[in-house]
Protein backbone atom coordinates (compact mmCIF):
# COMPACT_ATOMS: atom_id res chain seq x y z
CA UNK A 1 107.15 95.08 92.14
CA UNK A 2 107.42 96.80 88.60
CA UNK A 3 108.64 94.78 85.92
CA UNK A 4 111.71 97.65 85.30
CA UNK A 5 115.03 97.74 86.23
CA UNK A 6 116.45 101.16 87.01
CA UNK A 7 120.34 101.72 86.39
CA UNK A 8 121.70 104.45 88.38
CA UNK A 9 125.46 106.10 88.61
CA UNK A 10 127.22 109.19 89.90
CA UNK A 11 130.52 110.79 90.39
CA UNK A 12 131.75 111.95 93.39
CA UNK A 13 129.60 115.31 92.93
CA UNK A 14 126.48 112.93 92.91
CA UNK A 15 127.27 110.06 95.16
CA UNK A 16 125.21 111.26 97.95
CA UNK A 17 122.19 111.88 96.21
CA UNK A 18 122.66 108.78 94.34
CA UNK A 19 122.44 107.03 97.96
CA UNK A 20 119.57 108.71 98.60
CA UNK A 21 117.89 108.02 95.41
CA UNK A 22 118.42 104.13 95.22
CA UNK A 23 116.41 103.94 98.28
CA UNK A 24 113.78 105.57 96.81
CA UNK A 25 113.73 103.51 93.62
CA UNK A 26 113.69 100.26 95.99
CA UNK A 27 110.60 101.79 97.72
CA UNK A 28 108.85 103.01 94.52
CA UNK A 29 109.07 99.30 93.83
CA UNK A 30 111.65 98.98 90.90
CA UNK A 31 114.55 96.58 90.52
CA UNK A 32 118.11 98.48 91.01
CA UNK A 33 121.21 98.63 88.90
CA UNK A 34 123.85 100.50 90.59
CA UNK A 35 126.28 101.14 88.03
CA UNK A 36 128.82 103.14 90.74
CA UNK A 37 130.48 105.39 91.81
CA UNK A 38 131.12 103.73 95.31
CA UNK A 39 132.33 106.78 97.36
CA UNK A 40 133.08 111.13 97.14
CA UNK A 41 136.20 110.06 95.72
CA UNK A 42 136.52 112.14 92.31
CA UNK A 43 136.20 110.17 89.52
CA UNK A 44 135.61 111.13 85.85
CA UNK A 45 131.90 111.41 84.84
CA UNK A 46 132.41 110.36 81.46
CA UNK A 47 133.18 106.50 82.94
CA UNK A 48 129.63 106.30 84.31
CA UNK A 49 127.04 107.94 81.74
CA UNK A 50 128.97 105.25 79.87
CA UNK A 51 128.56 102.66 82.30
CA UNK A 52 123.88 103.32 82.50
CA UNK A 53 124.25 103.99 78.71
CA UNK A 54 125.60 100.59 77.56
CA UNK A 55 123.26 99.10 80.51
CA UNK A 56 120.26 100.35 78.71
CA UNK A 57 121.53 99.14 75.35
CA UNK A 58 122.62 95.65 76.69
CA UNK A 59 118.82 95.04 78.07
CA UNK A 60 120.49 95.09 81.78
CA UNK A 61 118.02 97.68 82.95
CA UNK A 62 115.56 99.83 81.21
CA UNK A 63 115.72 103.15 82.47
CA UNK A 64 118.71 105.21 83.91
CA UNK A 65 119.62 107.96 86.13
CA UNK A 66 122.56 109.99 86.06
CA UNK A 67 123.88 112.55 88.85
CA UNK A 68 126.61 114.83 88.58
CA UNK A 69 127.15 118.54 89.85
CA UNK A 70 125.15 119.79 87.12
CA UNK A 71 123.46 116.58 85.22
CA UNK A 72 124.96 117.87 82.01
CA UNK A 73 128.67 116.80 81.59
CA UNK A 74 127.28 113.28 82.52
CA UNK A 75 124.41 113.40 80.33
CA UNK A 76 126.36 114.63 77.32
CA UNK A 77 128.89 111.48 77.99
CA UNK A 78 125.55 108.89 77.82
CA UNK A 79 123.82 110.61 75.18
CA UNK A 80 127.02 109.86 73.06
CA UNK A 81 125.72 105.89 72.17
CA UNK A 82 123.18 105.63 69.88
CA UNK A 83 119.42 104.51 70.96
CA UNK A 84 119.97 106.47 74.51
CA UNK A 85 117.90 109.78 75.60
CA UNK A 86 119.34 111.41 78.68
CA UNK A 87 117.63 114.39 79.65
CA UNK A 88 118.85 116.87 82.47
CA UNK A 89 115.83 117.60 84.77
CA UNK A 90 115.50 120.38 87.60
CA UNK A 91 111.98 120.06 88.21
CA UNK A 92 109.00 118.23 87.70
CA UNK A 93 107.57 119.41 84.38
CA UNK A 94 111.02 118.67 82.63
CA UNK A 95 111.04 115.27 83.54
CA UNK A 96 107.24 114.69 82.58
CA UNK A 97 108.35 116.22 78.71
CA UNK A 98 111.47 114.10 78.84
CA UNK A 99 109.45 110.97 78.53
CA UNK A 100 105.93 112.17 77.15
CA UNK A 101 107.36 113.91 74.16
CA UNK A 102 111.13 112.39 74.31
CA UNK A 103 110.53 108.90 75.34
CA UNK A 104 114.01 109.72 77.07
CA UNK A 105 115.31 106.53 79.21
CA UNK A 106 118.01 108.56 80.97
CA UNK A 107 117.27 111.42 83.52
CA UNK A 108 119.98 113.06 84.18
CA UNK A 109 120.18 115.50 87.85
CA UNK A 110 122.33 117.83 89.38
CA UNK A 111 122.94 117.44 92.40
CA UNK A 112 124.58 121.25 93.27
CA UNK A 113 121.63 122.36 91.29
CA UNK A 114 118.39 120.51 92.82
CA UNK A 115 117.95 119.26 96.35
CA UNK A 116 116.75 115.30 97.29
CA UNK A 117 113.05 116.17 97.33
CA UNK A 118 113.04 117.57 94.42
CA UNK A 119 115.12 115.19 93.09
CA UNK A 120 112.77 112.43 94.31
CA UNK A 121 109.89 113.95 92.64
CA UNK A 122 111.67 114.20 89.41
CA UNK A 123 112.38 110.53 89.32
CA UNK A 124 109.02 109.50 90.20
CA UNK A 125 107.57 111.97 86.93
CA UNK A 126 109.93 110.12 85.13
CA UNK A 127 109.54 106.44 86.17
CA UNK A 128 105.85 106.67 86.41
CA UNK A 129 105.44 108.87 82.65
CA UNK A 130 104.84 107.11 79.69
CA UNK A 131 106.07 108.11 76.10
CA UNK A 132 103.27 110.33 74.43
CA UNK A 133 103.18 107.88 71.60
CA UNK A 134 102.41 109.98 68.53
CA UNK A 135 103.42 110.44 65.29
CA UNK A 136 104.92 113.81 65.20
CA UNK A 137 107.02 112.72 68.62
CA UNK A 138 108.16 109.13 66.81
CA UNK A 139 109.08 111.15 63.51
CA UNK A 140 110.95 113.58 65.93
CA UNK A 141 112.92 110.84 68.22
CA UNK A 142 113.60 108.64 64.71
CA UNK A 143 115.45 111.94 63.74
CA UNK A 144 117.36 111.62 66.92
CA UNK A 145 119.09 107.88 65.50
């Protein structure tokens, strides 16, 4: 078991691949934070990137991951509070630069954009990645606060 706790939320465009992907945090071996939605009902994005966000910030989990149609209107909502990084992935190499060059603790997916498996392989990049700790990236990310 890894020593990280994983906060994940959705709205209704994302609930279904959030189900999928909370089972594949479990078997990847982290700790789970599900931060809602509960069903396909629409709901407003904004409530949820809010919900991982302050998550992160309160020490509840460590990383997050955000689904929406797109990953974008959900990210933009997290990426609002200050000290959180949510990066909208589509594909492997994205989230490897999220974290190696952003130290980003939020991925953010779409799920009318990418399927599960490639979903799935984005969150293991990210999960398993760690920040590129270098100068030029920590002058960079300091910019970013």
């Amino acid at each position: 078991m890894n020593n990280i706790t994983v906060a994940i939320a959705a709205d209704h465009a994302g609930y279904i691949l959030k189900e999928e992907l909370k089972k594949y945090v479990g078997d990847l071996g982290y700790e789970l934070l599900d931060c809602g939605t509960n069903s396909q009902e629409s709901v407003d994005y904004p409530d949820f990137g809010k919900a991982v966000a302050e998550s992160i910030i309160a020490g509840r989990a460590n990383r997050g991951v955000l689904i929406c149609g797109t990953g974008i209107g959900i990210s933009i909502s997290a990426n609002r509070h200050q000290g959180i990084r949510a990066a909208v992935c589509h594909d492997m190499t994205t989230a490897r630069y999220a974290r190696e060059h952003n130290d980003a603790n939020i991925i953010a997916l779409g799920s009318r954009i990418i399927g599960t498996s490639v979903a799935k392989d984005c969150l293991h990049i990210f999960l398993s990645t760690p920040f590129e700790n270098t100068e030029r990236h920590l002058k960079r990310i300091t910019k970013l606060d």
